[in-house]
Protein backbone atom coordinates (compact mmCIF):
# COMPACT_ATOMS: atom_id res chain seq x y z
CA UNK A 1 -20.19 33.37 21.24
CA UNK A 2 -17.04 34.63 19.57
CA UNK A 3 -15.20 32.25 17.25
CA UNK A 4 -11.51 32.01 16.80
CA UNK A 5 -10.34 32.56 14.04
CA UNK A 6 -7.68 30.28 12.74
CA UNK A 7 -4.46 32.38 11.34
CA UNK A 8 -4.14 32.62 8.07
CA UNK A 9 -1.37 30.79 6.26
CA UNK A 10 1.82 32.50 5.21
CA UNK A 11 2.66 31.52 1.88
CA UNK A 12 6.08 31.24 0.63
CA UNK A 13 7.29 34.08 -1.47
CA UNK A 14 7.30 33.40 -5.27
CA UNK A 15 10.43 34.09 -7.10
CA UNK A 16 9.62 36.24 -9.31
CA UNK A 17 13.06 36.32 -11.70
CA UNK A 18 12.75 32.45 -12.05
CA UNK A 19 11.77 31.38 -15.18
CA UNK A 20 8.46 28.92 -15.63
CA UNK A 21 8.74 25.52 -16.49
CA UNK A 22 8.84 24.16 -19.60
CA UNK A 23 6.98 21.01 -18.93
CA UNK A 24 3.42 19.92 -19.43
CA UNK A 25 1.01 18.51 -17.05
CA UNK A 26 -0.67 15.46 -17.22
CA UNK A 27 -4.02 17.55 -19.19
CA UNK A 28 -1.42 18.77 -21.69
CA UNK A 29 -1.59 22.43 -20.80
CA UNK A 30 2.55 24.17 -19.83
CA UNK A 31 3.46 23.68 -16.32
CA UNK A 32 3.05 27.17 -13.75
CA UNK A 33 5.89 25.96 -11.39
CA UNK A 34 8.91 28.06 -11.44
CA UNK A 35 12.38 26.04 -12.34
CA UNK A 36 14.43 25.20 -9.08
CA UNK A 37 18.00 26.67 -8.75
CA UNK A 38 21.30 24.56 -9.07
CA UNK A 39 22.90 24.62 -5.84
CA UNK A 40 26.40 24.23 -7.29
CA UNK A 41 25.96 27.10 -10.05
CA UNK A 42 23.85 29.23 -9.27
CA UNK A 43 21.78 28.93 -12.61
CA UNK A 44 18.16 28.06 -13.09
CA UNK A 45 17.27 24.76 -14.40
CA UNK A 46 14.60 24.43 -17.40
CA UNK A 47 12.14 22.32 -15.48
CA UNK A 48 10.60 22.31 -11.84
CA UNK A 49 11.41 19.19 -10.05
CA UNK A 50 8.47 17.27 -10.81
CA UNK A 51 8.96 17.82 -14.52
CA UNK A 52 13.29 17.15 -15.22
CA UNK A 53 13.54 14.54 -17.42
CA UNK A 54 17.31 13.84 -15.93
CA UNK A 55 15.42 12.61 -12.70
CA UNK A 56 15.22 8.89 -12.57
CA UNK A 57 11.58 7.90 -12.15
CA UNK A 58 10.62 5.67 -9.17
CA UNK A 59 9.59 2.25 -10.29
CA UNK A 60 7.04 0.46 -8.14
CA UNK A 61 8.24 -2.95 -6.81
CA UNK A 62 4.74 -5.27 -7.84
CA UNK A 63 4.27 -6.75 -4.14
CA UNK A 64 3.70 -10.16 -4.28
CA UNK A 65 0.43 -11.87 -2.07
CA UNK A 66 1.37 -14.22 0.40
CA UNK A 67 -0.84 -16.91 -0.04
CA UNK A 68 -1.06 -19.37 3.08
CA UNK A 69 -0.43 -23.22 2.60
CA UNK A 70 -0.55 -26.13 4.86
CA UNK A 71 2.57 -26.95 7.05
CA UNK A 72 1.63 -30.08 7.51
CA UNK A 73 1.20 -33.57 4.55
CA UNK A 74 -2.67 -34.13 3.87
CA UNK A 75 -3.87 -36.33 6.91
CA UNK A 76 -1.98 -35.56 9.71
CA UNK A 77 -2.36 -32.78 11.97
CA UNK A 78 -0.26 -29.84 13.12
CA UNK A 79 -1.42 -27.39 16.29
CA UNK A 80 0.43 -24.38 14.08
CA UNK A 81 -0.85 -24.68 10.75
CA UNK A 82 -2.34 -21.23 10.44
CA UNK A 83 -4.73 -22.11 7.23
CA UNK A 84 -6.48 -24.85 9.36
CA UNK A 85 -6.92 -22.35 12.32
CA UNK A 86 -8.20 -19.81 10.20
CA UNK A 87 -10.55 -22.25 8.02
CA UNK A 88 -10.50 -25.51 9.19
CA UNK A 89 -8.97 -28.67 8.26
CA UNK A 90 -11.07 -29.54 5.16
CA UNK A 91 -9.05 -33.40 4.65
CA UNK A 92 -9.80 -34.28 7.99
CA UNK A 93 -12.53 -37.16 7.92
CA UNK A 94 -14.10 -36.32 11.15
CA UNK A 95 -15.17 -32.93 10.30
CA UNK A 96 -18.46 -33.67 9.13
CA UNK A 97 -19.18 -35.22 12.56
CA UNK A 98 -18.39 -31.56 14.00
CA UNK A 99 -21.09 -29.84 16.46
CA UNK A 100 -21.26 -26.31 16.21
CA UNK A 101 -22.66 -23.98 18.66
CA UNK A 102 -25.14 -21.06 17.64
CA UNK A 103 -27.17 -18.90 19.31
CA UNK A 104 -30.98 -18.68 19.31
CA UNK A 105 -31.73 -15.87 16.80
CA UNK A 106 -29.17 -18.05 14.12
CA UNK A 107 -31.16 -21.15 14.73
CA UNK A 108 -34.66 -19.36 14.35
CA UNK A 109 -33.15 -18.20 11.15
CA UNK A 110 -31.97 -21.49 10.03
CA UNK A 111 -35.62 -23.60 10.44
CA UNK A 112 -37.14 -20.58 8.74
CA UNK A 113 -35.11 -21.49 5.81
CA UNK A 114 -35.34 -25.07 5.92
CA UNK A 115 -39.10 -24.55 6.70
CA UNK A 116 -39.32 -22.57 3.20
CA UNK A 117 -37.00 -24.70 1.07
CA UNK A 118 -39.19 -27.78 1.79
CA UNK A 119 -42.55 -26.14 1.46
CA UNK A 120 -41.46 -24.86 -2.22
């Protein structure tokens, strides 16, 4: 079986008569980026773009967590309240009267607990 072989990557040409930045990384040691060019003069800038210090850094917006609440007072009932669809309605009275459905393997695993919890 042959195997293709994927073409290499042309990589841009390095310009050599632009000077290296003067910034530092984050590790402290001098930048090996080569300064950008103005596009108005002509002349080289000290720094590469990720190191000018006349760029305004971006600040992060802190995103705020949209916490769900009850659209409805405490006792009554509302078909659109999206906490009680997601967890049920935890002020209703009747709850504790709920049946809930589970399947054979889940009930095995149930009396095997309750089984152990009253024999210790």
């Amino acid at each position: 079986m042959e195997e293709e072989k994927k073409p290499k990557r042309r990589r841009r040409p390095v310009n050599a008569d632009a000077p290296v930045c003067k910034g530092k990384t984050a590790k402290g040691l001098d930048c090996t980026h080569r300064c950008k060019k103005d596009k108005e003069t002509g002349e080289y800038f000290e720094f590469c773009g990720m190191h000018n210090p006349l760029k305004e850094k971006k600040v992060k917006k802190p995103r705020l967590k949209v916490l769900p609440t009850h659209t409805h007072a405490p006792g009554e009932r509302d078909p659109n309240c999206q906490l009680c669809l997601a967890h049920g309605d935890a002020l209703d009275p009747w709850v504790t009267d709920a049946i809930f459905d589970a399947d054979e393997d889940t009930r095995d695993r149930i009396l095997e607990v309750k089984t152990a919890v009253a024999v210790s």
